[in-house]
Each structure stands twice: as C-alpha cells, then as structure tokens.
PDB file of N, CA and C in Angstrom:
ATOM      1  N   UNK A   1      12.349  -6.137   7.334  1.00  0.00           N
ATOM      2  CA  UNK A   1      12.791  -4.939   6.664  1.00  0.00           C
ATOM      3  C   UNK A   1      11.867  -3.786   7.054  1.00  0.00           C
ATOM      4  N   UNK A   2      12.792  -2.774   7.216  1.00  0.00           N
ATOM      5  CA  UNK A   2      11.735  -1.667   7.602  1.00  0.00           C
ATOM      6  C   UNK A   2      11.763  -0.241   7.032  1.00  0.00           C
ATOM      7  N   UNK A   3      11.241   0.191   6.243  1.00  0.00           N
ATOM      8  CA  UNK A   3      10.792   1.191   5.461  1.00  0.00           C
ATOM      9  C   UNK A   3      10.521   2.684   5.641  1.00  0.00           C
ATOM     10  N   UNK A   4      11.063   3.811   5.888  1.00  0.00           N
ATOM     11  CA  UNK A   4      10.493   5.040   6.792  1.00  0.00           C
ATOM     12  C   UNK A   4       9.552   5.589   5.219  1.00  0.00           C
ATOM     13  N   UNK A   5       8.117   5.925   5.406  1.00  0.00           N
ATOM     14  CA  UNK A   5       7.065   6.686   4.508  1.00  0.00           C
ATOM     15  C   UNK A   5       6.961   8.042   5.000  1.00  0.00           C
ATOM     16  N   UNK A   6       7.348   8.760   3.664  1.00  0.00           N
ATOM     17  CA  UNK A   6       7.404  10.097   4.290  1.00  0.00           C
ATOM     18  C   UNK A   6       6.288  10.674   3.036  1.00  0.00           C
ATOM     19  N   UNK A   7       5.734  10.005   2.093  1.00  0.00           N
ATOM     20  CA  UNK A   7       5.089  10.291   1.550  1.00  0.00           C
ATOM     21  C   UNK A   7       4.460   9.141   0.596  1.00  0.00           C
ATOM     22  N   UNK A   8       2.791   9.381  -0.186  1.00  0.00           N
ATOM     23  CA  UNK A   8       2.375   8.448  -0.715  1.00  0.00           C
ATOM     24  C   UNK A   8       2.738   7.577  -1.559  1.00  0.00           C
ATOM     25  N   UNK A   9       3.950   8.331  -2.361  1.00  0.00           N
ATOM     26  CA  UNK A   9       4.973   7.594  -3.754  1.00  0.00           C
ATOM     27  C   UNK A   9       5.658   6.453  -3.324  1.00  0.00           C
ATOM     28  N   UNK A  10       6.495   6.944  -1.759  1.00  0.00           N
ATOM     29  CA  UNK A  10       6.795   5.711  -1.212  1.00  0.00           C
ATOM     30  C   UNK A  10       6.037   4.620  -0.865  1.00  0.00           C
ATOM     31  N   UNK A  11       5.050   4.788  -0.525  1.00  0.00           N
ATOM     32  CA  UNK A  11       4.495   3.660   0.256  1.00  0.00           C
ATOM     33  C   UNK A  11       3.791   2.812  -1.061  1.00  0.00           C
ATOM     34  N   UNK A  12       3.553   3.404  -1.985  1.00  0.00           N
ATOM     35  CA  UNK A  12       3.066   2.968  -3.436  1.00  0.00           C
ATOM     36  C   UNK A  12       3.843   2.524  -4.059  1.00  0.00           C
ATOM     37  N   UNK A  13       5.198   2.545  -4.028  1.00  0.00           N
ATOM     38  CA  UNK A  13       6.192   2.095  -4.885  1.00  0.00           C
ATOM     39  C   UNK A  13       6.550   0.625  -3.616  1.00  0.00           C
ATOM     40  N   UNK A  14       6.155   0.823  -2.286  1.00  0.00           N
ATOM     41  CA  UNK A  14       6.596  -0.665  -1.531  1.00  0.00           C
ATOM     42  C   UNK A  14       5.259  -1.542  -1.512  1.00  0.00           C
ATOM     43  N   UNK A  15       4.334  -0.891  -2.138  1.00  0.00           N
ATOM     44  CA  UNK A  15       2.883  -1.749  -2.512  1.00  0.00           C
ATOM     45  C   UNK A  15       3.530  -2.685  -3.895  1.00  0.00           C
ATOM     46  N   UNK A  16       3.870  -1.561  -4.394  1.00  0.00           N
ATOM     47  CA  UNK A  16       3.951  -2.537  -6.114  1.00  0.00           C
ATOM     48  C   UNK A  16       4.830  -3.472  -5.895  1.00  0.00           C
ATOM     49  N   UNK A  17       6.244  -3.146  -5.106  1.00  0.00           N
ATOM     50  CA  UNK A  17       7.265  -4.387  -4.814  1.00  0.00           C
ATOM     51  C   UNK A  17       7.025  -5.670  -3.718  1.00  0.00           C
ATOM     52  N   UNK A  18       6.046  -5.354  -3.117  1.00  0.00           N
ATOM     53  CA  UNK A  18       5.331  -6.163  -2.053  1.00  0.00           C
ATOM     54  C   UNK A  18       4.247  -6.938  -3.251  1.00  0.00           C
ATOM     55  N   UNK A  19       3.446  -6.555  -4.163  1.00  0.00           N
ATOM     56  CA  UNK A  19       2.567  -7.296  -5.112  1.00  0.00           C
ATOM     57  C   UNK A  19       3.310  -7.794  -5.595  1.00  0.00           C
ATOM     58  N   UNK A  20       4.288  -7.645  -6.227  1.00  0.00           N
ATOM     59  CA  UNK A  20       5.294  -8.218  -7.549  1.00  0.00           C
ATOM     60  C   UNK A  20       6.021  -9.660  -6.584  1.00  0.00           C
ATOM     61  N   UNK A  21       6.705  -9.129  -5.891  1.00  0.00           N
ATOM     62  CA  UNK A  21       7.164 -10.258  -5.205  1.00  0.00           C
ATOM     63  C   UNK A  21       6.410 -11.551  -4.502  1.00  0.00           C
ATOM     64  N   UNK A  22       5.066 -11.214  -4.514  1.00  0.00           N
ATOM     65  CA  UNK A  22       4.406 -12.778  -4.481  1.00  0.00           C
ATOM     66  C   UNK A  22       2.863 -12.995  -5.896  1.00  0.00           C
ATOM     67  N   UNK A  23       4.127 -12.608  -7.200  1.00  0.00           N
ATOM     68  CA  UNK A  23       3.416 -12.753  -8.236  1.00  0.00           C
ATOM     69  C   UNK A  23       2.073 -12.395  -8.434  1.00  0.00           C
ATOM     70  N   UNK A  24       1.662 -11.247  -7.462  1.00  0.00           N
ATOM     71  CA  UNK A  24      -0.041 -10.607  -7.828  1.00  0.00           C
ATOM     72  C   UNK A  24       0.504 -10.242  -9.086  1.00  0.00           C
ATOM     73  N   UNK A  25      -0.532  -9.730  -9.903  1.00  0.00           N
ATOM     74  CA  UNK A  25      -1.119  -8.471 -10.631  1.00  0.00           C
ATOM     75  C   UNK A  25      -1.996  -8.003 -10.394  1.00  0.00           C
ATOM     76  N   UNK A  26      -1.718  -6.887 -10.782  1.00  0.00           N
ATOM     77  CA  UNK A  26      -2.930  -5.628  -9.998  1.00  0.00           C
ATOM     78  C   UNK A  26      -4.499  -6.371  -9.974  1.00  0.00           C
ATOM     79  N   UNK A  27      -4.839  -6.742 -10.974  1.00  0.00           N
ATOM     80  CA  UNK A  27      -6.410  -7.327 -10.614  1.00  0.00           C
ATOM     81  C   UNK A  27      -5.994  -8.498  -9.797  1.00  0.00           C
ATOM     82  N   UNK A  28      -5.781  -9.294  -9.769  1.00  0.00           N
ATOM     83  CA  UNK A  28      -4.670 -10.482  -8.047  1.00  0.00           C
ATOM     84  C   UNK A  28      -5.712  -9.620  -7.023  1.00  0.00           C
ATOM     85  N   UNK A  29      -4.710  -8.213  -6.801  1.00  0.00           N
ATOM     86  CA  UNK A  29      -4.756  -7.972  -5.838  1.00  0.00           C
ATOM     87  C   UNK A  29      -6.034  -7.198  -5.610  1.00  0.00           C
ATOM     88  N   UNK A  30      -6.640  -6.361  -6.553  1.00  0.00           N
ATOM     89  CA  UNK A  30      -7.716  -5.779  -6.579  1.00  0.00           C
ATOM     90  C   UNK A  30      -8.953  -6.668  -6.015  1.00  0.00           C
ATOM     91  N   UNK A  31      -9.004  -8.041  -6.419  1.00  0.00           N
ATOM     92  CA  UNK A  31      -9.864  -9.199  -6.211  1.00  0.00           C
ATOM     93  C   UNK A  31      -9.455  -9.841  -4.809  1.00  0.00           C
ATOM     94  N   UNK A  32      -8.752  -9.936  -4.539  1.00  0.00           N
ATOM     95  CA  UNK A  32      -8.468 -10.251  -2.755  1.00  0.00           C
ATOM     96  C   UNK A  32      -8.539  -8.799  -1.753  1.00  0.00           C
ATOM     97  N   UNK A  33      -8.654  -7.773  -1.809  1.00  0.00           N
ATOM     98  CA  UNK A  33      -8.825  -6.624  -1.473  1.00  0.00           C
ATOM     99  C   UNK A  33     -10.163  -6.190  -1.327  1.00  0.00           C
ATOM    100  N   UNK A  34     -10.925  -6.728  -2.518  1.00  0.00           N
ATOM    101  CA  UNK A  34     -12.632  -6.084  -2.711  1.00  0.00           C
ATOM    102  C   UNK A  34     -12.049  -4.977  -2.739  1.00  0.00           C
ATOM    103  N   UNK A  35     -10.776  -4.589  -3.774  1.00  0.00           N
ATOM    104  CA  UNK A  35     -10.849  -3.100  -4.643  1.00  0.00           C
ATOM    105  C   UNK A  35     -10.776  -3.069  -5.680  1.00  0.00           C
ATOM    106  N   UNK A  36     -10.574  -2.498  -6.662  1.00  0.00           N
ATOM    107  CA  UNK A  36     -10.901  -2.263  -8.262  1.00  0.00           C
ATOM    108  C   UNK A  36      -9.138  -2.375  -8.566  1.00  0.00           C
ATOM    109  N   UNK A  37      -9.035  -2.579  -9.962  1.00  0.00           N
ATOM    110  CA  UNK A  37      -7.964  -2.786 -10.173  1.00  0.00           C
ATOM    111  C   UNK A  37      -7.308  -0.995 -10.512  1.00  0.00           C
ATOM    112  N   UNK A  38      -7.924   0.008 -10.773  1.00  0.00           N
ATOM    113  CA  UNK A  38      -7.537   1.585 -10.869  1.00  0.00           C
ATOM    114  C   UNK A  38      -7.455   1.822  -9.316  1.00  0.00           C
ATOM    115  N   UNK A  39      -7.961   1.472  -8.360  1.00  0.00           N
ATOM    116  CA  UNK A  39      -7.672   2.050  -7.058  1.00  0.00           C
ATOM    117  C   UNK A  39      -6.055   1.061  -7.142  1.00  0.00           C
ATOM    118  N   UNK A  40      -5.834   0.079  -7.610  1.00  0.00           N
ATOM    119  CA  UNK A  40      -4.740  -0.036  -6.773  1.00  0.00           C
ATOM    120  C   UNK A  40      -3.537   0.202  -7.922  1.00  0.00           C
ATOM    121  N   UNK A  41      -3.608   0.776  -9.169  1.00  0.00           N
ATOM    122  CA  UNK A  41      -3.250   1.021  -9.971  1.00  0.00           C
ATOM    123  C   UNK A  41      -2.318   2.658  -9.648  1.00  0.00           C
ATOM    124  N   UNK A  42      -3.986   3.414  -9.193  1.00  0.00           N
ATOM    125  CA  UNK A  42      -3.679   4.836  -8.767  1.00  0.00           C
ATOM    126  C   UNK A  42      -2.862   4.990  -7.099  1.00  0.00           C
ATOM    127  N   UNK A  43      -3.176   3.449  -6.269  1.00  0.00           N
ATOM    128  CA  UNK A  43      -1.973   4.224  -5.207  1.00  0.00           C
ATOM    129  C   UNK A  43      -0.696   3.353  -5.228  1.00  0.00           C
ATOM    130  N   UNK A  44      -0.405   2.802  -6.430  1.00  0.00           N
ATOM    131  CA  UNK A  44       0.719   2.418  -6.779  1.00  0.00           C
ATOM    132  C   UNK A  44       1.521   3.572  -7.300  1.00  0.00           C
ATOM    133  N   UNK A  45       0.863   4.338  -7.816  1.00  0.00           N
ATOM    134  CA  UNK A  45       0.758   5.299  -8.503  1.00  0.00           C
ATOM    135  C   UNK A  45       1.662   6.945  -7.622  1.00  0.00           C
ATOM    136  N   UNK A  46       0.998   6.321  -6.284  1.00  0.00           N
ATOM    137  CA  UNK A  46       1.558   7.411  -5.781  1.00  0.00           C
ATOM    138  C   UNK A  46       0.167   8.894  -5.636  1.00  0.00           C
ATOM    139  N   UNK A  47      -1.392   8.262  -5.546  1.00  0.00           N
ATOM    140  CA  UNK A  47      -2.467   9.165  -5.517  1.00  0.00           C
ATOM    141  C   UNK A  47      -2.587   9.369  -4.278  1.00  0.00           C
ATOM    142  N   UNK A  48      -2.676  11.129  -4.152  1.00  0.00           N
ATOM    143  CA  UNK A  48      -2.699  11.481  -2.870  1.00  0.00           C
ATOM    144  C   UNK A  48      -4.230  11.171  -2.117  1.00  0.00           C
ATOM    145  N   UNK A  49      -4.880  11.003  -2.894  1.00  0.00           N
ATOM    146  CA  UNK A  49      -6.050  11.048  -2.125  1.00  0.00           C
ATOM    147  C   UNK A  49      -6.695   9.652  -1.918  1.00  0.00           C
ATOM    148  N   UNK A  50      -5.977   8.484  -2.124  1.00  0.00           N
ATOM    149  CA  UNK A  50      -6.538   7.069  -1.684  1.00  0.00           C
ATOM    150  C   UNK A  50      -6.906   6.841  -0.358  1.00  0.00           C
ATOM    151  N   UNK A  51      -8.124   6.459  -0.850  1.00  0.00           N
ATOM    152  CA  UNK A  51      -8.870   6.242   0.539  1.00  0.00           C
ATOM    153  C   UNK A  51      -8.593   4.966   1.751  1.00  0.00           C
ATOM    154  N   UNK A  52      -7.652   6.019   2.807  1.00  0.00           N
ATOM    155  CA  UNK A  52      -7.101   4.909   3.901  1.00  0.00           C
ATOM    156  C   UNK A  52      -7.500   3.549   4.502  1.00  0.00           C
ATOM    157  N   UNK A  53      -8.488   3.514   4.490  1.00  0.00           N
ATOM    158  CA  UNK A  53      -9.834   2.239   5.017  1.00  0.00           C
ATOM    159  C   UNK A  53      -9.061   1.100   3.697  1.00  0.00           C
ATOM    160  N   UNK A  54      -8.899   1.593   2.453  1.00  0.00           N
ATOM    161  CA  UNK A  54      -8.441   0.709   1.083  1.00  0.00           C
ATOM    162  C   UNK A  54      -7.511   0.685   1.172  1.00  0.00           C
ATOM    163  N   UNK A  55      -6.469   1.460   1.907  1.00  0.00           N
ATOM    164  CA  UNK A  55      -5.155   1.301   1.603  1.00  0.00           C
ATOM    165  C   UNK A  55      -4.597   0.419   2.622  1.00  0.00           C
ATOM    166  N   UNK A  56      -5.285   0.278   4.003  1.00  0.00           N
ATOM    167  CA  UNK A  56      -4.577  -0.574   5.421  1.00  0.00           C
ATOM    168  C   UNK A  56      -5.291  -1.767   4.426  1.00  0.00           C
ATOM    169  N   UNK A  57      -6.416  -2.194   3.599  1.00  0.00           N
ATOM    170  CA  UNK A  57      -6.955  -3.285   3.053  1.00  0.00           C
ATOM    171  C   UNK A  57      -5.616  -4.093   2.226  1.00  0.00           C
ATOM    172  N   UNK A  58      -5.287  -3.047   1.623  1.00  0.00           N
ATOM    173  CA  UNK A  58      -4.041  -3.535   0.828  1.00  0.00           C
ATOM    174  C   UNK A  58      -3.243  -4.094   1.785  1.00  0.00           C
ATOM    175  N   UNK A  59      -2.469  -3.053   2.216  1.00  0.00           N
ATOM    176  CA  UNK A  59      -1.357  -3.420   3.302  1.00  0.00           C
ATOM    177  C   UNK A  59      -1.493  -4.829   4.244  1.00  0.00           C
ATOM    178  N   UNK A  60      -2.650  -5.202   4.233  1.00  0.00           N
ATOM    179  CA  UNK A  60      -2.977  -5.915   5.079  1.00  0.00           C
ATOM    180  C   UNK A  60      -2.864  -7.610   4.615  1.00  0.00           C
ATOM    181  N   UNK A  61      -3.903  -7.219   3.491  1.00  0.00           N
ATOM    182  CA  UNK A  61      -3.317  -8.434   2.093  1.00  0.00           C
ATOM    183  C   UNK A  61      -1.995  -8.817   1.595  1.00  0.00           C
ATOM    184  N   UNK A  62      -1.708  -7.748   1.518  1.00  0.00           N
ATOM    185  CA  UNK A  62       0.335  -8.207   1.733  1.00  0.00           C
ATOM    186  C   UNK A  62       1.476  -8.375   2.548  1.00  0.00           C
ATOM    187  N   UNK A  63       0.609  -8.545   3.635  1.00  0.00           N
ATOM    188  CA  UNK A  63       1.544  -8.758   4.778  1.00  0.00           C
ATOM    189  C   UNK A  63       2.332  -7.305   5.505  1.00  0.00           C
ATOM    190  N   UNK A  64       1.873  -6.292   4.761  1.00  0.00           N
ATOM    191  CA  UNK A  64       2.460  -4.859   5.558  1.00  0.00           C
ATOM    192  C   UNK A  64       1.996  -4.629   6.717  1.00  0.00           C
ATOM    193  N   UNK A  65       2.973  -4.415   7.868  1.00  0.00           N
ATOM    194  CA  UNK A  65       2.690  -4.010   9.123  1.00  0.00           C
ATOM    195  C   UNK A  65       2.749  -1.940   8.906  1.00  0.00           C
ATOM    196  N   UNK A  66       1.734  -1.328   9.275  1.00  0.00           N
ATOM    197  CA  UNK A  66       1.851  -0.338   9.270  1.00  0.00           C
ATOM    198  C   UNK A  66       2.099   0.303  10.530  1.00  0.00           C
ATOM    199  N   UNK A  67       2.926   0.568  10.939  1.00  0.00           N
ATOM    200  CA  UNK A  67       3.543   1.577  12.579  1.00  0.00           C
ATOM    201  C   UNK A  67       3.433   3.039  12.407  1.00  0.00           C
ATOM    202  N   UNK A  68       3.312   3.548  13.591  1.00  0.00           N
ATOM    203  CA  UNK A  68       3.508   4.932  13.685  1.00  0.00           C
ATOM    204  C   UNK A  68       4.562   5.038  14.800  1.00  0.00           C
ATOM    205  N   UNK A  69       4.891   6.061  14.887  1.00  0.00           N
ATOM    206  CA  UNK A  69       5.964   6.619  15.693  1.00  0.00           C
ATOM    207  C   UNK A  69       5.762   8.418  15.842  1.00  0.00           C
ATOM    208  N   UNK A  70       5.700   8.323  17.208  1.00  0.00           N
ATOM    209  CA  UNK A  70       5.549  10.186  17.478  1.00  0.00           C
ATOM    210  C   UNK A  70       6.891  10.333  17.479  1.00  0.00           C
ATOM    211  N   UNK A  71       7.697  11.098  17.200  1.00  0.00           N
ATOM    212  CA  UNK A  71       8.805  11.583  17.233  1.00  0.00           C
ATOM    213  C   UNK A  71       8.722  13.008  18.153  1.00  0.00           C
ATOM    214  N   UNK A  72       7.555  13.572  17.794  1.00  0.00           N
ATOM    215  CA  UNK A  72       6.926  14.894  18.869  1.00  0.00           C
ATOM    216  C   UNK A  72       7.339  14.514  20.480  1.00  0.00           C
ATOM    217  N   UNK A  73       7.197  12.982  20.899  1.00  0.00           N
ATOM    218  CA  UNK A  73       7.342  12.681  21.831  1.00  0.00           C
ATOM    219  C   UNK A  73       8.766  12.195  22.640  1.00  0.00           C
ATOM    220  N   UNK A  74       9.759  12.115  21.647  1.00  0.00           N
ATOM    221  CA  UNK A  74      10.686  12.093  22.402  1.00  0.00           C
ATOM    222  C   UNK A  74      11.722  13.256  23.287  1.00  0.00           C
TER     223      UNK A  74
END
C-alpha cells in the first residue's frame, strides 16, 4: 500500500494506524524506539516540529518504507 504525505497529520495519522494494527500502544512503541511516549503521542498528533532522526526511528520500527520522489524532475 502506498500512501502520498503531503503533510505531518498524514503521516501521523499512518503512524497511529501502522501502531494500532500490530497492537502497540504508544509506550509499545515509545520503548522499542528509545522515544518517550509524548514524542510519539505529539507526532501522532500531527506536530510540526518532530524531530526527523525520531521520526525515520518510528517509521522504521513499523515497517514504513519512506520514499521520495522529485517530481521537479520529470
């Protein structure tokens, strides 16, 4: 399945359905992450300012492949 992120709400709202669906809860995931359970609270949340280094941590823990695509380039 593949997802277009055009902003942080999205990608926070496919964090929470990516946790939920292999029964984390936020501290679950906070504790396999080495993040706090408010960092992953707040970019579930949709916080603009979560710090990326924590957020590919997440993504990474849940199996999210993160891609880019230049579109500039076609």
């Amino acid at each position: 399945m593949q997802t277009q992120i055009t902003n942080i709400r999205t990608l926070g709202a496919l964090i929470k359905e990516a946790r939920k669906s292999q029964t984390l809860t936020q501290e679950d995931l906070a504790g396999i992450t080495l993040t706090g359970r408010r960092f992953i609270v707040d970019l579930e949340n949709g916080k603009e300012t979560a710090e990326i280094g924590k957020v590919l941590q997440v993504l990474n823990a849940l199996g999210i492949a993160l891609t880019a695509s230049a579109t500039w380039k076609d």
